[in-house]
N, C-alpha and C. Protein backbone atom coordinates (compact mmCIF):
# COMPACT_ATOMS: atom_id res chain seq x y z
N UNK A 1 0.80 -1.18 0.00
CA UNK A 1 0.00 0.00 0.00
C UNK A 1 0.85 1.25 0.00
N UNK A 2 2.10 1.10 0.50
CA UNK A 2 2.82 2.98 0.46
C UNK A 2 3.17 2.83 -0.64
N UNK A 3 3.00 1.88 -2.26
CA UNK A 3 3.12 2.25 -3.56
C UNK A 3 1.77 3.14 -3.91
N UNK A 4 0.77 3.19 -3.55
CA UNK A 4 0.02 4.11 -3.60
C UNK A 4 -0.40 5.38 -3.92
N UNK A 5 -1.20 5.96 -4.35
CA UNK A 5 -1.07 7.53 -4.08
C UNK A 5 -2.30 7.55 -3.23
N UNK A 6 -1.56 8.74 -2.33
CA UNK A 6 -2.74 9.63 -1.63
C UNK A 6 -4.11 9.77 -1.94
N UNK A 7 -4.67 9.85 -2.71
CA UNK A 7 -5.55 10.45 -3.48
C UNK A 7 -6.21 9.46 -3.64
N UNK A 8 -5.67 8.27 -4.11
CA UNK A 8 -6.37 6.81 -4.72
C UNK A 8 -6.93 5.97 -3.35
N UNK A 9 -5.93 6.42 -2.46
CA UNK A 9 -6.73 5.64 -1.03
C UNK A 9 -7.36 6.58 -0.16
N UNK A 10 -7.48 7.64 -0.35
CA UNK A 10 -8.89 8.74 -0.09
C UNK A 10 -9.73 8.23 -0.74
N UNK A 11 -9.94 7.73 -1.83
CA UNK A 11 -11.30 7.75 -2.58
C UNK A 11 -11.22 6.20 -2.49
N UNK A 12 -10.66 5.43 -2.46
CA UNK A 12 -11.12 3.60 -1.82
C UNK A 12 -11.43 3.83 -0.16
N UNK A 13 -11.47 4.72 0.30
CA UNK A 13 -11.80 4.49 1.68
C UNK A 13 -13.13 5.42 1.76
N UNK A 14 -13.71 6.21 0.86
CA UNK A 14 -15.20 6.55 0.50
C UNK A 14 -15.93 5.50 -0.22
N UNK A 15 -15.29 4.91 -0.86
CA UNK A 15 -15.89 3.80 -1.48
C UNK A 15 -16.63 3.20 -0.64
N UNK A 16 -15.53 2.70 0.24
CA UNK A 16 -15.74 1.08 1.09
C UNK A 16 -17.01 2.01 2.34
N UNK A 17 -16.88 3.14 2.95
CA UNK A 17 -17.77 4.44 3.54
C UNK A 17 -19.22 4.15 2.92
N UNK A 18 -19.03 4.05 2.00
CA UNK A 18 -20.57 4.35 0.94
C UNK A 18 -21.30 3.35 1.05
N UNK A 19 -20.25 2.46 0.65
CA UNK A 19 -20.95 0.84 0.34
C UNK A 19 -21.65 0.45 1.87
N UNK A 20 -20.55 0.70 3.12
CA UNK A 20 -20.99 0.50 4.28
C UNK A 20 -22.30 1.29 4.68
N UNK A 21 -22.59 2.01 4.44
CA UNK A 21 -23.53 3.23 4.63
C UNK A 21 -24.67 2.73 3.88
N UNK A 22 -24.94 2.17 2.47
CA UNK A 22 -25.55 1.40 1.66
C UNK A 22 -25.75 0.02 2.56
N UNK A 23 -25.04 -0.59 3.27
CA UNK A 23 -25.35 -2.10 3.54
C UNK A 23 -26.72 -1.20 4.89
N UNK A 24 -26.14 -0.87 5.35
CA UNK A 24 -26.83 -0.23 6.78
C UNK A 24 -28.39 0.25 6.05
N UNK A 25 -28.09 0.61 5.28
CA UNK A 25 -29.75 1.21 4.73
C UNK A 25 -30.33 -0.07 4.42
N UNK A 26 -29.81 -0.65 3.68
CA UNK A 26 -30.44 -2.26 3.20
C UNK A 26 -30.76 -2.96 4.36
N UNK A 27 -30.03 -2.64 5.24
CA UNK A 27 -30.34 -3.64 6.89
C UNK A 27 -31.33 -3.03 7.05
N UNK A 28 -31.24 -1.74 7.69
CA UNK A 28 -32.94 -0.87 8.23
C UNK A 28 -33.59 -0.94 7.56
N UNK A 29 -33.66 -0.93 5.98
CA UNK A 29 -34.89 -1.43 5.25
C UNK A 29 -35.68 -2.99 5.65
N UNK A 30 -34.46 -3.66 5.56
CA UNK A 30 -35.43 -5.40 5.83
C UNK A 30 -36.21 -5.12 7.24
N UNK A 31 -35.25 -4.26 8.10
CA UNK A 31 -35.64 -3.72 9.90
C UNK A 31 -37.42 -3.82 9.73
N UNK A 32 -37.12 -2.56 9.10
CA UNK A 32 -38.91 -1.95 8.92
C UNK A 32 -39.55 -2.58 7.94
N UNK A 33 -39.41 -3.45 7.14
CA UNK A 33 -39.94 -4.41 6.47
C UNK A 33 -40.60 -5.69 7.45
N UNK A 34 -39.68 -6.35 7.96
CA UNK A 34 -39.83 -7.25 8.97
C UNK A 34 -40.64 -6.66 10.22
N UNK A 35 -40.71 -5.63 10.45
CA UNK A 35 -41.46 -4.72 11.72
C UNK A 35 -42.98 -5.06 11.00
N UNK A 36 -43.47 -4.50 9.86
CA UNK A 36 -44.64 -3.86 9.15
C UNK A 36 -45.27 -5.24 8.95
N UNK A 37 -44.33 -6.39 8.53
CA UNK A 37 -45.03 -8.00 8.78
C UNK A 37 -45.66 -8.40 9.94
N UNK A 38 -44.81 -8.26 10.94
CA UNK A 38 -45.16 -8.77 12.43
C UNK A 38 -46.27 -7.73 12.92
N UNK A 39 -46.18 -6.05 12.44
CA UNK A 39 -47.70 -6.02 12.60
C UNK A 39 -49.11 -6.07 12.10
N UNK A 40 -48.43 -6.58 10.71
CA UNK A 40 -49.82 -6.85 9.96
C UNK A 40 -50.41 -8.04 10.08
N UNK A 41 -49.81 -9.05 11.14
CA UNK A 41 -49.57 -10.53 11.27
C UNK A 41 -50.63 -10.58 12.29
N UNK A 42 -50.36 -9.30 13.24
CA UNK A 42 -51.28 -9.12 15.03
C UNK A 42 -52.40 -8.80 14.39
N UNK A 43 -52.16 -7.85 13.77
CA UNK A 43 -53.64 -7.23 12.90
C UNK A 43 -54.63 -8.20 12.47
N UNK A 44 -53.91 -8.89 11.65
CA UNK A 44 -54.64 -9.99 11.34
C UNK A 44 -55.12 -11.01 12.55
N UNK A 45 -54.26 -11.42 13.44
CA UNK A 45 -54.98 -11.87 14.18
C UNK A 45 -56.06 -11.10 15.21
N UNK A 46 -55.93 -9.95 15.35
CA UNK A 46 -57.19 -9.37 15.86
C UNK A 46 -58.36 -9.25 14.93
N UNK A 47 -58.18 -9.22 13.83
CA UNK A 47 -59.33 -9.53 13.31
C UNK A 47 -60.16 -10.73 13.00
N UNK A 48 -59.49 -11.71 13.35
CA UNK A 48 -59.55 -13.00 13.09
C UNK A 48 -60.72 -13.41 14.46
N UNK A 49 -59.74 -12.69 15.30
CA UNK A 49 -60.60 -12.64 16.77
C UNK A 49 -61.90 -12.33 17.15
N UNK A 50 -62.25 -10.89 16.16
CA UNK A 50 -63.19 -10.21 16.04
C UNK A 50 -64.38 -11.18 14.97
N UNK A 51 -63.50 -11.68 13.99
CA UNK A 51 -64.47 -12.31 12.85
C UNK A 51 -65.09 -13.52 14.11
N UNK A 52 -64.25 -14.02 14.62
CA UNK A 52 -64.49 -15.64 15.63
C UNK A 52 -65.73 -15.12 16.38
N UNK A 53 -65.36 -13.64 16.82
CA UNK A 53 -67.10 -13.77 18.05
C UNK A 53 -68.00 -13.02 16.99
N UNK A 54 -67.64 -12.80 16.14
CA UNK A 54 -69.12 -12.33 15.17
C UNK A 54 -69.56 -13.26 14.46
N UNK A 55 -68.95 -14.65 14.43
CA UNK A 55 -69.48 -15.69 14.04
C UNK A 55 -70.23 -16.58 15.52
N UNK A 56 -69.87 -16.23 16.39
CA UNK A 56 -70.39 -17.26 17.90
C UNK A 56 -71.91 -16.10 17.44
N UNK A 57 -71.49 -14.42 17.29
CA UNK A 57 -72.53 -14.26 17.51
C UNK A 57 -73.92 -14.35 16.59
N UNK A 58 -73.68 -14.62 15.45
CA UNK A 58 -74.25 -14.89 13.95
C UNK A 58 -75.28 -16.39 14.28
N UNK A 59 -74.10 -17.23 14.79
CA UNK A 59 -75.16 -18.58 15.16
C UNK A 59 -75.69 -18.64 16.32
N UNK A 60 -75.67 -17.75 17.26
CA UNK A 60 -76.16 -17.79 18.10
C UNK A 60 -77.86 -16.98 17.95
N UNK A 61 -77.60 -16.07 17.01
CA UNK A 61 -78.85 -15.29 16.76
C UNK A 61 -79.73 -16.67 16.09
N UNK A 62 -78.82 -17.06 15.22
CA UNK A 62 -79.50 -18.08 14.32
C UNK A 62 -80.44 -19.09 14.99
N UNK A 63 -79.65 -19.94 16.32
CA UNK A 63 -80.65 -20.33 17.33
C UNK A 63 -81.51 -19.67 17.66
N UNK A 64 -81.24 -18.97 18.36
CA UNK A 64 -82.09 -18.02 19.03
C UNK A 64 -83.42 -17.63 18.00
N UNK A 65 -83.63 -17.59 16.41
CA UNK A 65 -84.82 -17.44 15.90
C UNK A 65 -85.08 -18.77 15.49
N UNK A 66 -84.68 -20.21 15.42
CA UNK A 66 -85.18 -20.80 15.24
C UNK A 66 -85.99 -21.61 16.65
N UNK A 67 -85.30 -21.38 17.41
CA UNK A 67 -86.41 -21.33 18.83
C UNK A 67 -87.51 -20.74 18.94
N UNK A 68 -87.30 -19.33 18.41
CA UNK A 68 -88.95 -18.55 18.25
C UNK A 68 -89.63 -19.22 17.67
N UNK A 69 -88.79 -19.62 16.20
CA UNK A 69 -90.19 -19.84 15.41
C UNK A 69 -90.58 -21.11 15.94
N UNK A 70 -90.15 -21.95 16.33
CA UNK A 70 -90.75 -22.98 16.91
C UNK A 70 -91.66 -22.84 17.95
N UNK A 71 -91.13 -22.02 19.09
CA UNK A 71 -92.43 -21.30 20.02
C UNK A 71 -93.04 -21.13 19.55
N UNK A 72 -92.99 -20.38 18.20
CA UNK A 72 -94.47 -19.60 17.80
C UNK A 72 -95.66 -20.49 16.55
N UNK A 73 -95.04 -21.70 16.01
CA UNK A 73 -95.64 -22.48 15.55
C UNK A 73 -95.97 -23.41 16.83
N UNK A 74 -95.61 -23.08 17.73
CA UNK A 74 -96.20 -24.39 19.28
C UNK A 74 -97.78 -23.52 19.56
N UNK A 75 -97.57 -22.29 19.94
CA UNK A 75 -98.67 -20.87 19.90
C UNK A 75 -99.93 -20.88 18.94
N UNK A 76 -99.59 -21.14 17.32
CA UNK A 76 -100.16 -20.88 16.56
C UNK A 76 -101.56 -21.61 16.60
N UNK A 77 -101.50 -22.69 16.86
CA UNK A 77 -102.96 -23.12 17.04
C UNK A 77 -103.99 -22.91 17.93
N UNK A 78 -102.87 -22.64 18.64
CA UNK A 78 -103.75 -22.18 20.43
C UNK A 78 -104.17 -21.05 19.89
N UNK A 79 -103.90 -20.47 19.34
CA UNK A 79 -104.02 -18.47 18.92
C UNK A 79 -105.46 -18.81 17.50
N UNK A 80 -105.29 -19.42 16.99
CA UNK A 80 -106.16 -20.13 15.79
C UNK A 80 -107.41 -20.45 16.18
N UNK A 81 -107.48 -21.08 17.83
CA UNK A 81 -108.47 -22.21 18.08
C UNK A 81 -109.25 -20.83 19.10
N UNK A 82 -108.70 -19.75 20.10
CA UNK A 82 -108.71 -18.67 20.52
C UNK A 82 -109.70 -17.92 19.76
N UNK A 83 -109.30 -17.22 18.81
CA UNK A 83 -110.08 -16.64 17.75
C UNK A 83 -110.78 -16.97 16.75
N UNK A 84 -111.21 -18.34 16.57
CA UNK A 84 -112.54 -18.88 16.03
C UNK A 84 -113.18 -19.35 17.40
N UNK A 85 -113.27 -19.05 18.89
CA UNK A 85 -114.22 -19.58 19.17
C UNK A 85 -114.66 -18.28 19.84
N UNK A 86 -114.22 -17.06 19.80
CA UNK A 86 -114.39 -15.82 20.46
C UNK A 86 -115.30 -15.11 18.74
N UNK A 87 -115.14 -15.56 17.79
CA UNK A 87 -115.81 -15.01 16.63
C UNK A 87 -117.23 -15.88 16.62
């Protein structure tokens, strides 16, 4: 290296500066890449969470009216037999 000039190893030691400076951006890029996964990952699972009890609550309504209508076809004759003998 002291065959060298001055000048030529000023500017290989910006080089190797740059490139290093370049790797570091490429690192913090994957950084916040890999960040923006893991929270779109939670995200997703909170919604997943949210979809799970809006489905408990979807079939639960769903019971819940096919019980009526069954009450109310148990009713219907009584209500039938009620009002033809009051007419």
């Amino acid at each position: 290296m002291s065959g060298a000039a001055p000048w030529k190893l000023a500017s290989a030691q910006q080089a190797t500066t740059t490139n290093m400076n370049g790797s570091e951006d490429v690192t913090k890029m994957f950084v916040l890449m890999n960040q923006n996964i893991l929270d779109m990952k939670e995200n997703t699972h909170r919604i997943d969470e949210k979809l799970d009890r809006i489905n408990e609550k979807v079939n639960q309504t769903a019971l819940d009216t096919e019980l009526h209508q069954e009450t109310l076809m148990k009713l219907l004759p009584i209500c039938v037999s009620l009002v033809c003998d009051f007419i």
